[in-house]
Protein backbone atom coordinates (compact mmCIF):
# COMPACT_ATOMS: atom_id res chain seq x y z
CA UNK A 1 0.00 0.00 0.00
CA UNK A 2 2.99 2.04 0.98
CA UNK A 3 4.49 1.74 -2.43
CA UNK A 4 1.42 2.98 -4.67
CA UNK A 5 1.41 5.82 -2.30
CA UNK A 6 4.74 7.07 -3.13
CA UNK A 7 4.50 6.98 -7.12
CA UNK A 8 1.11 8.84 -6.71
CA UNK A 9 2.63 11.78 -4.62
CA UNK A 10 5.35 12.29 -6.96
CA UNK A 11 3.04 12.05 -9.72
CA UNK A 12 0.92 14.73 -8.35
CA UNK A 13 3.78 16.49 -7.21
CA UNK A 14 5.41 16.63 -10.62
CA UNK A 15 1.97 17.58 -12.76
CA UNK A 16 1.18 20.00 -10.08
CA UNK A 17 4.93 21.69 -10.40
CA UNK A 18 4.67 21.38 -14.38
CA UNK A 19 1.31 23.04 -14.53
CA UNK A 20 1.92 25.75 -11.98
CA UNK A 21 5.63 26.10 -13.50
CA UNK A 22 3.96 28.12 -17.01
CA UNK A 23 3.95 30.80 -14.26
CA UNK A 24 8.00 31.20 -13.77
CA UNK A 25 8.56 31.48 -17.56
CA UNK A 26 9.64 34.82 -18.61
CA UNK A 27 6.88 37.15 -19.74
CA UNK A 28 8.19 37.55 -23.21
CA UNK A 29 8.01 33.77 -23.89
CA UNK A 30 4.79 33.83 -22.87
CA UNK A 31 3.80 36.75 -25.44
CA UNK A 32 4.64 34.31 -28.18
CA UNK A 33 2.41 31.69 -26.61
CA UNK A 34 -1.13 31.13 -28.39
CA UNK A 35 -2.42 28.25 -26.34
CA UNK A 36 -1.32 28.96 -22.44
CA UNK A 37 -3.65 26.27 -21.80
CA UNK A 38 -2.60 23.67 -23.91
CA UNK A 39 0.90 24.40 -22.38
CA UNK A 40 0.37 23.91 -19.05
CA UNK A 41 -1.13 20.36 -20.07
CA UNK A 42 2.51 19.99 -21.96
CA UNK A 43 4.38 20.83 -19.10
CA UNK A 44 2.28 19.40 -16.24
CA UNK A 45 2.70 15.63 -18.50
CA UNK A 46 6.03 16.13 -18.55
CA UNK A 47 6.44 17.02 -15.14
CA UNK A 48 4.31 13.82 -14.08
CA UNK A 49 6.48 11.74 -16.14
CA UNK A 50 9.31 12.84 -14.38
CA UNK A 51 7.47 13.10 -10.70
CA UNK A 52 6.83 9.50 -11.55
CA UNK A 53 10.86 8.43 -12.24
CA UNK A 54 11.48 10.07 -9.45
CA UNK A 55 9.11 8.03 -7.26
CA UNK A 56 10.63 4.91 -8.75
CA UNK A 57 13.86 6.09 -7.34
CA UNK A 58 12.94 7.14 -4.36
CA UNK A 59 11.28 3.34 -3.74
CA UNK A 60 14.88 1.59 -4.83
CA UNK A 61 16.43 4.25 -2.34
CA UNK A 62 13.81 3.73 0.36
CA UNK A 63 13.94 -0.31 0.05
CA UNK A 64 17.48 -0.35 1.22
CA UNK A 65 17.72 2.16 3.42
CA UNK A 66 15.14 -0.02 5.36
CA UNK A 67 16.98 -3.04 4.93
CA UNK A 68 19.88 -1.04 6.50
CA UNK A 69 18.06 0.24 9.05
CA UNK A 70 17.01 -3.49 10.24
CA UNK A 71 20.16 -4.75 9.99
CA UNK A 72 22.30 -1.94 11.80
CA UNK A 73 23.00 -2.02 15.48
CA UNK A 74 21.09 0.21 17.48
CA UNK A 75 24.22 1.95 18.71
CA UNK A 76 25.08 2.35 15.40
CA UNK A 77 22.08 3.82 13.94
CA UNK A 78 21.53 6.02 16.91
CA UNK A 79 24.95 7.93 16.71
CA UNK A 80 24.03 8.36 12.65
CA UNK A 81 20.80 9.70 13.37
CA UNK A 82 22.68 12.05 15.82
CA UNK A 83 25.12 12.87 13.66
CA UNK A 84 22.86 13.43 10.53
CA UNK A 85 20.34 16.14 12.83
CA UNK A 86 23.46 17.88 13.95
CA UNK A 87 24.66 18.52 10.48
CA UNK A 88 21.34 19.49 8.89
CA UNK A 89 20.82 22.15 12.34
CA UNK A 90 24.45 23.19 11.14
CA UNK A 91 24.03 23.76 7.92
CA UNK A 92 20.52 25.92 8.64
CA UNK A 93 22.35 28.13 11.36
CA UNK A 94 24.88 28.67 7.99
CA UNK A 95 21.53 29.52 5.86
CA UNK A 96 19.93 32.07 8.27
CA UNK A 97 22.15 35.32 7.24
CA UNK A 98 21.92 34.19 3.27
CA UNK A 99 18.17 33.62 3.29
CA UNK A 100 17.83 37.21 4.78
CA UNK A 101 19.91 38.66 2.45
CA UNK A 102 17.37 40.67 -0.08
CA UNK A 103 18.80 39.36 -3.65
CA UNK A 104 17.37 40.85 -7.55
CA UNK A 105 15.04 38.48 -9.03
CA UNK A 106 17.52 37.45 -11.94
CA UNK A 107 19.19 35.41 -8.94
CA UNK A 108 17.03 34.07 -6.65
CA UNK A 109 17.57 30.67 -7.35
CA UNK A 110 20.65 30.84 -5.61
CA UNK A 111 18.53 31.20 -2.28
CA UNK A 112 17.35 27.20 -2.92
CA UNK A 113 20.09 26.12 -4.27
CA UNK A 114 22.45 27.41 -1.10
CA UNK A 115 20.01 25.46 1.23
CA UNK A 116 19.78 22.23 -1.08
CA UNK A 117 23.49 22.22 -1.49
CA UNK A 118 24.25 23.09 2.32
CA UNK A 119 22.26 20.38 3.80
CA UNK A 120 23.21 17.92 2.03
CA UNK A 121 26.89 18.98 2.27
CA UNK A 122 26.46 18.88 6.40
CA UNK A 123 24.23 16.60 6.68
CA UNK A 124 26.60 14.18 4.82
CA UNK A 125 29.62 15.19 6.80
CA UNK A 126 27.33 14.85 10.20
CA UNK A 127 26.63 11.28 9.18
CA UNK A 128 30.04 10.25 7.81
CA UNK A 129 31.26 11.83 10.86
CA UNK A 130 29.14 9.89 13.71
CA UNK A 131 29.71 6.78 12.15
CA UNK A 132 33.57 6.90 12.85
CA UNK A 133 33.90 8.76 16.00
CA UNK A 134 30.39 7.95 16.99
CA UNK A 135 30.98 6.49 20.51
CA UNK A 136 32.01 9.61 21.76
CA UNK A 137 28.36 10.23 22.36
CA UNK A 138 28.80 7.56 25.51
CA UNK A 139 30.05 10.62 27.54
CA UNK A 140 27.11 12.48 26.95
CA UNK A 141 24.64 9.69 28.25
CA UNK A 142 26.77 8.52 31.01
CA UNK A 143 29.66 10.68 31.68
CA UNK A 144 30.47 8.96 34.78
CA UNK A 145 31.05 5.43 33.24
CA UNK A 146 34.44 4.12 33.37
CA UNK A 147 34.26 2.00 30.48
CA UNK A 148 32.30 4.80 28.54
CA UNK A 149 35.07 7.17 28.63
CA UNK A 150 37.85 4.12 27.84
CA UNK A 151 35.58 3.56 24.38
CA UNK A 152 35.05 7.19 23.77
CA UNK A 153 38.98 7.71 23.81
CA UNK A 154 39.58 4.69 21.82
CA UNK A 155 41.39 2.78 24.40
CA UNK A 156 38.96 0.04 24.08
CA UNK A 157 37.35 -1.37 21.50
CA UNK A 158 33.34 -1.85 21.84
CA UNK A 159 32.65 -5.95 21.47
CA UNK A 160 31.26 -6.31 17.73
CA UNK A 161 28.00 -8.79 17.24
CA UNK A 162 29.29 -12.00 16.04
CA UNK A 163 26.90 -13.57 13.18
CA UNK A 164 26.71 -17.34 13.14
CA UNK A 165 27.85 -19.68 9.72
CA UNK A 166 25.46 -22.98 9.92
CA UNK A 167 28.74 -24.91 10.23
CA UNK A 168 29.02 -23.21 13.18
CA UNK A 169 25.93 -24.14 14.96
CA UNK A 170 25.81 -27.51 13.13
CA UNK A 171 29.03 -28.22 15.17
CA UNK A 172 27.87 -27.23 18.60
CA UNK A 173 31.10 -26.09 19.85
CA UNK A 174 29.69 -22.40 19.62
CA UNK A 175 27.56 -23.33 22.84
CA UNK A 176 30.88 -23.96 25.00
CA UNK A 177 32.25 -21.19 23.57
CA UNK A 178 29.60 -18.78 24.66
CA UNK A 179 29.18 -20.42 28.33
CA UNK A 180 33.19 -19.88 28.79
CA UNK A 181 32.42 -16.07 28.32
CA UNK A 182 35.14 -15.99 25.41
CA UNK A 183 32.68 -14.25 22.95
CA UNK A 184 31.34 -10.70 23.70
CA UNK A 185 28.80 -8.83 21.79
CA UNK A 186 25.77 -9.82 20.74
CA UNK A 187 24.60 -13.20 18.67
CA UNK A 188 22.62 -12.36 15.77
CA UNK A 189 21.45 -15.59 13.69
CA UNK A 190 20.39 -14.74 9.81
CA UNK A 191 17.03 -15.65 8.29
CA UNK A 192 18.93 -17.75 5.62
CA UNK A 193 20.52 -19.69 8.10
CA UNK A 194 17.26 -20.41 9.74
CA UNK A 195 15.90 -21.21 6.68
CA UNK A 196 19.07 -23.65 5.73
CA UNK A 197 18.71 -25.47 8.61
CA UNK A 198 14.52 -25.99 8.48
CA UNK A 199 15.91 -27.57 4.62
CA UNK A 200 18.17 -29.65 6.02
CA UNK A 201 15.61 -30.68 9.00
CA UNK A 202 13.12 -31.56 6.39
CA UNK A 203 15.70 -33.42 3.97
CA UNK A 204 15.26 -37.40 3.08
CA UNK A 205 18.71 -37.84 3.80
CA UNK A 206 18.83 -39.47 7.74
CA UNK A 207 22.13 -37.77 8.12
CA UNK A 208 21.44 -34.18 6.94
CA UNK A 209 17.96 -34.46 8.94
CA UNK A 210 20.09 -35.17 12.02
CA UNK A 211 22.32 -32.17 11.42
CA UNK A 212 19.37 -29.86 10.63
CA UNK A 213 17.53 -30.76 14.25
CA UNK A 214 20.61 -30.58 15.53
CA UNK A 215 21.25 -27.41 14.89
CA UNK A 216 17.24 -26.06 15.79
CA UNK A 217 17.62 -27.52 18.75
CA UNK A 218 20.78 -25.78 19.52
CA UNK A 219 19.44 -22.39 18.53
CA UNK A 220 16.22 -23.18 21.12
CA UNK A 221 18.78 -23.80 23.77
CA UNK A 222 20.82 -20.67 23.20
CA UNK A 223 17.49 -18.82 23.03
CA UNK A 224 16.58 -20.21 26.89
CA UNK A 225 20.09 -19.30 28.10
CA UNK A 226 20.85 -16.24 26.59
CA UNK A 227 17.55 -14.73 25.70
CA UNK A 228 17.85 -11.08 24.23
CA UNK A 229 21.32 -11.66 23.58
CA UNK A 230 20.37 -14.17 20.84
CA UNK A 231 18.82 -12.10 17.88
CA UNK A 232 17.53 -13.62 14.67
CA UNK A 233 17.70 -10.83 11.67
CA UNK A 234 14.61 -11.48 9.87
CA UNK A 235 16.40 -9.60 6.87
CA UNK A 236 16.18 -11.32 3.50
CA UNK A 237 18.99 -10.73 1.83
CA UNK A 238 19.51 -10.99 -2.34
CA UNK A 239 22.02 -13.15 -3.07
CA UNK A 240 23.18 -16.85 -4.38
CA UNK A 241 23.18 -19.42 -1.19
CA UNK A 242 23.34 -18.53 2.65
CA UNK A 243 27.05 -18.26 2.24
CA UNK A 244 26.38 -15.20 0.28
CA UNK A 245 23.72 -13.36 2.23
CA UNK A 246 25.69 -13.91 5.59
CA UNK A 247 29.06 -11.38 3.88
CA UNK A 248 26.14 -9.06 3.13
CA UNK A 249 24.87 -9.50 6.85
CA UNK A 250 28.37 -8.95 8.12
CA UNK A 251 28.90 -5.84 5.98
CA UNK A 252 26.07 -4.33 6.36
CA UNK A 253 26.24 -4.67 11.08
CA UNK A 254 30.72 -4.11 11.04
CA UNK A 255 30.32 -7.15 13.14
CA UNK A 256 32.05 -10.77 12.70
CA UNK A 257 31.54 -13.97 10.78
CA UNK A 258 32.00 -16.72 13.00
CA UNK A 259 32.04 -20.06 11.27
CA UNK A 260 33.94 -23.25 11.13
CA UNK A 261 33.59 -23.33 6.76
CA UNK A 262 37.49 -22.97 5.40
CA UNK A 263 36.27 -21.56 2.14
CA UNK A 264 33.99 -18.85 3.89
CA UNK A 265 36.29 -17.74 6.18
CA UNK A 266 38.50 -16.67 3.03
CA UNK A 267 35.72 -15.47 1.08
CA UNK A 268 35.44 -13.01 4.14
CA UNK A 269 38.85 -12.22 4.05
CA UNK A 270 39.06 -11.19 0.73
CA UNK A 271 35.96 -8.97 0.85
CA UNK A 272 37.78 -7.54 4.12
CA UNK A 273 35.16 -8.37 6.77
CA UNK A 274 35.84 -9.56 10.10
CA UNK A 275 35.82 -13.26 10.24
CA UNK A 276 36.66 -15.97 13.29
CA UNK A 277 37.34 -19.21 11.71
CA UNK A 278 36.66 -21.72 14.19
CA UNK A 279 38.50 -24.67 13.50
CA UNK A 280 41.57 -22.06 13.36
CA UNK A 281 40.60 -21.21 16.92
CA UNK A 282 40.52 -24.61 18.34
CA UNK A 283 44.21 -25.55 16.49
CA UNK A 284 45.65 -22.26 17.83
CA UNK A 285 44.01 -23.28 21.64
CA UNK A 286 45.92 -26.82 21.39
CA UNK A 287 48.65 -27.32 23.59
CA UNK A 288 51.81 -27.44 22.77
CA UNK A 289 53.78 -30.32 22.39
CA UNK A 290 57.97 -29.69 21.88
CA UNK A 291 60.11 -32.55 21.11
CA UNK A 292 61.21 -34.37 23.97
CA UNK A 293 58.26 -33.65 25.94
CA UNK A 294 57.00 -37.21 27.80
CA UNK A 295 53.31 -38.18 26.87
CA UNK A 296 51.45 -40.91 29.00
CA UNK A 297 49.72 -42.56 25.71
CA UNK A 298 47.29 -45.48 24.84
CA UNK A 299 47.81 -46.57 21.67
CA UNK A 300 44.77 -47.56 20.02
CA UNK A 301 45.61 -49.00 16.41
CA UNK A 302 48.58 -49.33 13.90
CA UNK A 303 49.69 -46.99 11.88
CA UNK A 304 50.73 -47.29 8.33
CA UNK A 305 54.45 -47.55 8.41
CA UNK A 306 55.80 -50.79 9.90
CA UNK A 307 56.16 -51.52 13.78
CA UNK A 308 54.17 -48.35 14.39
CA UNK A 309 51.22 -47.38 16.54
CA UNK A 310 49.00 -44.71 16.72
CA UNK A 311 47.40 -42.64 19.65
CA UNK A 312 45.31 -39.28 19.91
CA UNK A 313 45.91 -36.81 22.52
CA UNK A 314 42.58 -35.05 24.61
CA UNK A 315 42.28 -32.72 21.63
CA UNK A 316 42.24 -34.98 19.15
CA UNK A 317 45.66 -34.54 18.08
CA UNK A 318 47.03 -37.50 15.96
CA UNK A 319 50.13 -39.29 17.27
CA UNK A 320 52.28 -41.61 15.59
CA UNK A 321 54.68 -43.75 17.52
CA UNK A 322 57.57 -45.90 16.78
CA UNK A 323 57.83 -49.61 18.08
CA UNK A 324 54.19 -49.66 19.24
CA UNK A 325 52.93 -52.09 17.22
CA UNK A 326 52.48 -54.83 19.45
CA UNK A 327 51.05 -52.33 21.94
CA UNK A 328 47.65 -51.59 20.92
CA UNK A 329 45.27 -51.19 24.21
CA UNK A 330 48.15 -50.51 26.22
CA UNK A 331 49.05 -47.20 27.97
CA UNK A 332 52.78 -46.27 27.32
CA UNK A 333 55.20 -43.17 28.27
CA UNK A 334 56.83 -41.84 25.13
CA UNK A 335 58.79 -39.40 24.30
CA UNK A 336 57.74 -36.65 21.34
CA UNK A 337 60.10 -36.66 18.99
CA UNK A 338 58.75 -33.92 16.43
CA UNK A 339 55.78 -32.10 15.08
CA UNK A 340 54.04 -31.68 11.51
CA UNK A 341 51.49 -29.24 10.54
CA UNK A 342 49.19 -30.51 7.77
CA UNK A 343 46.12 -28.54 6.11
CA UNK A 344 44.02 -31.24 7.86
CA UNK A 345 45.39 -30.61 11.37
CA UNK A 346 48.40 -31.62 13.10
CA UNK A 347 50.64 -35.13 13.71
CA UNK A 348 52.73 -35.54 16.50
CA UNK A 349 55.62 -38.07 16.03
CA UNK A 350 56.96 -40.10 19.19
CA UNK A 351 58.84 -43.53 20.14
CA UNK A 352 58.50 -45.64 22.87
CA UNK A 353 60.60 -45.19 26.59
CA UNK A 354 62.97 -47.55 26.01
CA UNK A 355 62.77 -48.39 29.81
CA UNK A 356 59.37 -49.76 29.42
CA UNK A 357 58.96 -53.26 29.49
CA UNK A 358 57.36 -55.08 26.40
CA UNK A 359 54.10 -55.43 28.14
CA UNK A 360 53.76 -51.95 29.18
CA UNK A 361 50.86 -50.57 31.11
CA UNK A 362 47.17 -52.71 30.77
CA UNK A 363 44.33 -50.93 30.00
CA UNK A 364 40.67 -52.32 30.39
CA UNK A 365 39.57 -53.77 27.10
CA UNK A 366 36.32 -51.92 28.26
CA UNK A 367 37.99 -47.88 27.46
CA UNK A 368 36.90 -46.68 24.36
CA UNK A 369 39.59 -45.28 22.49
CA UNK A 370 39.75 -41.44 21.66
């Protein structure tokens, strides 16, 4: 309804300013005119054809503003607004002495175009201008807050909203992550990945069904914890895939991608958005393990080379070691002999402690191995 609304304003607007603009024409032009009449039907068609590009214009301009305005944080949009009303009060305090000024009729355009031109000038700047330094406005809501000042001044940064990937809350680890109070700022969960998971939850496939309840039910639990916190953006992006609507979520809230997809994460990297990969964040938590550190290990199969066994450490870390063969389901000390960093992960290299004796340490057949 809005929409109709619009093009028939401008319409108006335009036929009105065509038919009432035979007016403003000099007077000798309109000595040569026989038909004043017919003229203003001319010019008031022409003007509605226009009024009415115009209103097309202004509905492409006023579509994604809106879709801004949804997805921006309300800190963010706040200190714009702000900034935007102290630019255009600006620019009319600058207007005042020039709109008094008494000016010849030959230019008194220059009147409207000085006030066009200013406001948008300041009211630009005003805008451009909250959006960087915006948090400055902290001190004028509460001046006495410690933090406040630290973010006004720059020495701390404000916690961005992090925006969840479906690998992300496909692999649950985001729920640990949020209970151990590493991630600040607020959660925001896009439409499309809703959407993605609801396909996935209805899928024939047993296994993507699993991983699409899985996920739903993760998002209701994270909605019971962390209530308010958790916000699903109900904006519908344009776009080719989830993958692509979630960069256009990121840009469009400065906040960051968190998501466990390799190729995303890069994607985002390129297009210079923040982005926490998490698979990079678990490897870079892993202990570390130098050579000659001394492991207490249960082997659990062989390995591929001969007279070798393998193990995994609490993280999952692969570890291959020498002369443990005959040791499967046995709990050994070795010794780490190296390290190798793979694109899959890392493998730890180790041999036995040669002071072991060959039937080393039993473990109940009963321990599932890592």
């Amino acid at each position: 309804m809005v929409d109709p609304l619009i093009l028939l304003l401008f319409l108006i607007s335009g036929a009105a300013t065509g038919w009432l603009g035979v007016d403003l024409l000099p007077a000798g032009l309109l000595d040569q005119v026989t038909n004043l009449k017919g003229l203003r039907w001319v010019l008031a068609g022409f003007g509605a054809f226009f009024g009415l590009l115009a209103g097309f214009f202004f509905q492409l301009l006023r579509r994604r503003l809106m879709r801004q305005v949804r997805a921006m944080p309300t800190d963010l949009l706040v200190s714009r607004a702000v900034g935007l009303i102290m630019g255009l009060l600006v620019a009319n305090l600058l207007l005042a002495p020039i709109l008094l000024l008494p000016l010849p009729w030959e230019v008194v355009f220059v009147k409207p175009l000085a006030a066009v031109l200013s406001n948008v000038f300041f009211g630009v700047l005003g805008y451009n201008l909250a959006e960087v330094h915006g948090r400055t406005l902290l001190r004028l809501f509460n001046p006495a807050s410690t933090d406040a000042l630290l973010v006004a001044e720059g020495v701390l940064k404000p916690a961005s909203a992090k925006i969840l990937a479906t690998s992300v809350i496909i692999d649950g680890r985001i729920r640990g992550l949020l209970d151990s109070g590493l991630l600040e700022g607020q959660v925001i969960v896009a439409q499309a990945v809703i959407d993605e998971l609801q396909q996935l939850a209805d899928s024939s496939n047993n296994e993507k069904r699993g991983k699409g309840r899985r996920g739903l039910n993760l998002l209701a639990v994270l909605r019971e914890r962390y209530g308010r916190r958790l916000v699903v953006n109900s904006t519908r992006y344009e776009g080719n895939g989830a993958d692509d609507k979630l960069l256009k979520l990121t840009a469009d809230t400065a906040g960051t991608l968190l998501t466990a997809d390799y190729n995303l994460a890069k994607v985002a990297e390129v297009q210079e958005l923040k982005v926490m990969n998490l698979s990079a964040l678990v490897i870079a938590l892993r202990p570390e393990v130098q050579p000659g550190d001394a492991l207490q290990l249960k082997i659990v199969r062989e390995g591929k080379e001969a007279d070798q066994g393998v193990g995994y450490l609490e993280d999952g870390t692969m570890v291959v070691v020498e002369a443990a063969r005959k040791r499967i389901g046995q709990r050994l000390p070795v010794t780490v002999t190296g390290a190798l960093q793979t694109s899959t992960g890392r493998m730890v290299f180790a041999r036995c402690d040669p002071d072991v004796p060959k039937e080393g340490v039993a473990v109940r057949p009963t321990a599932s191995p890592r």
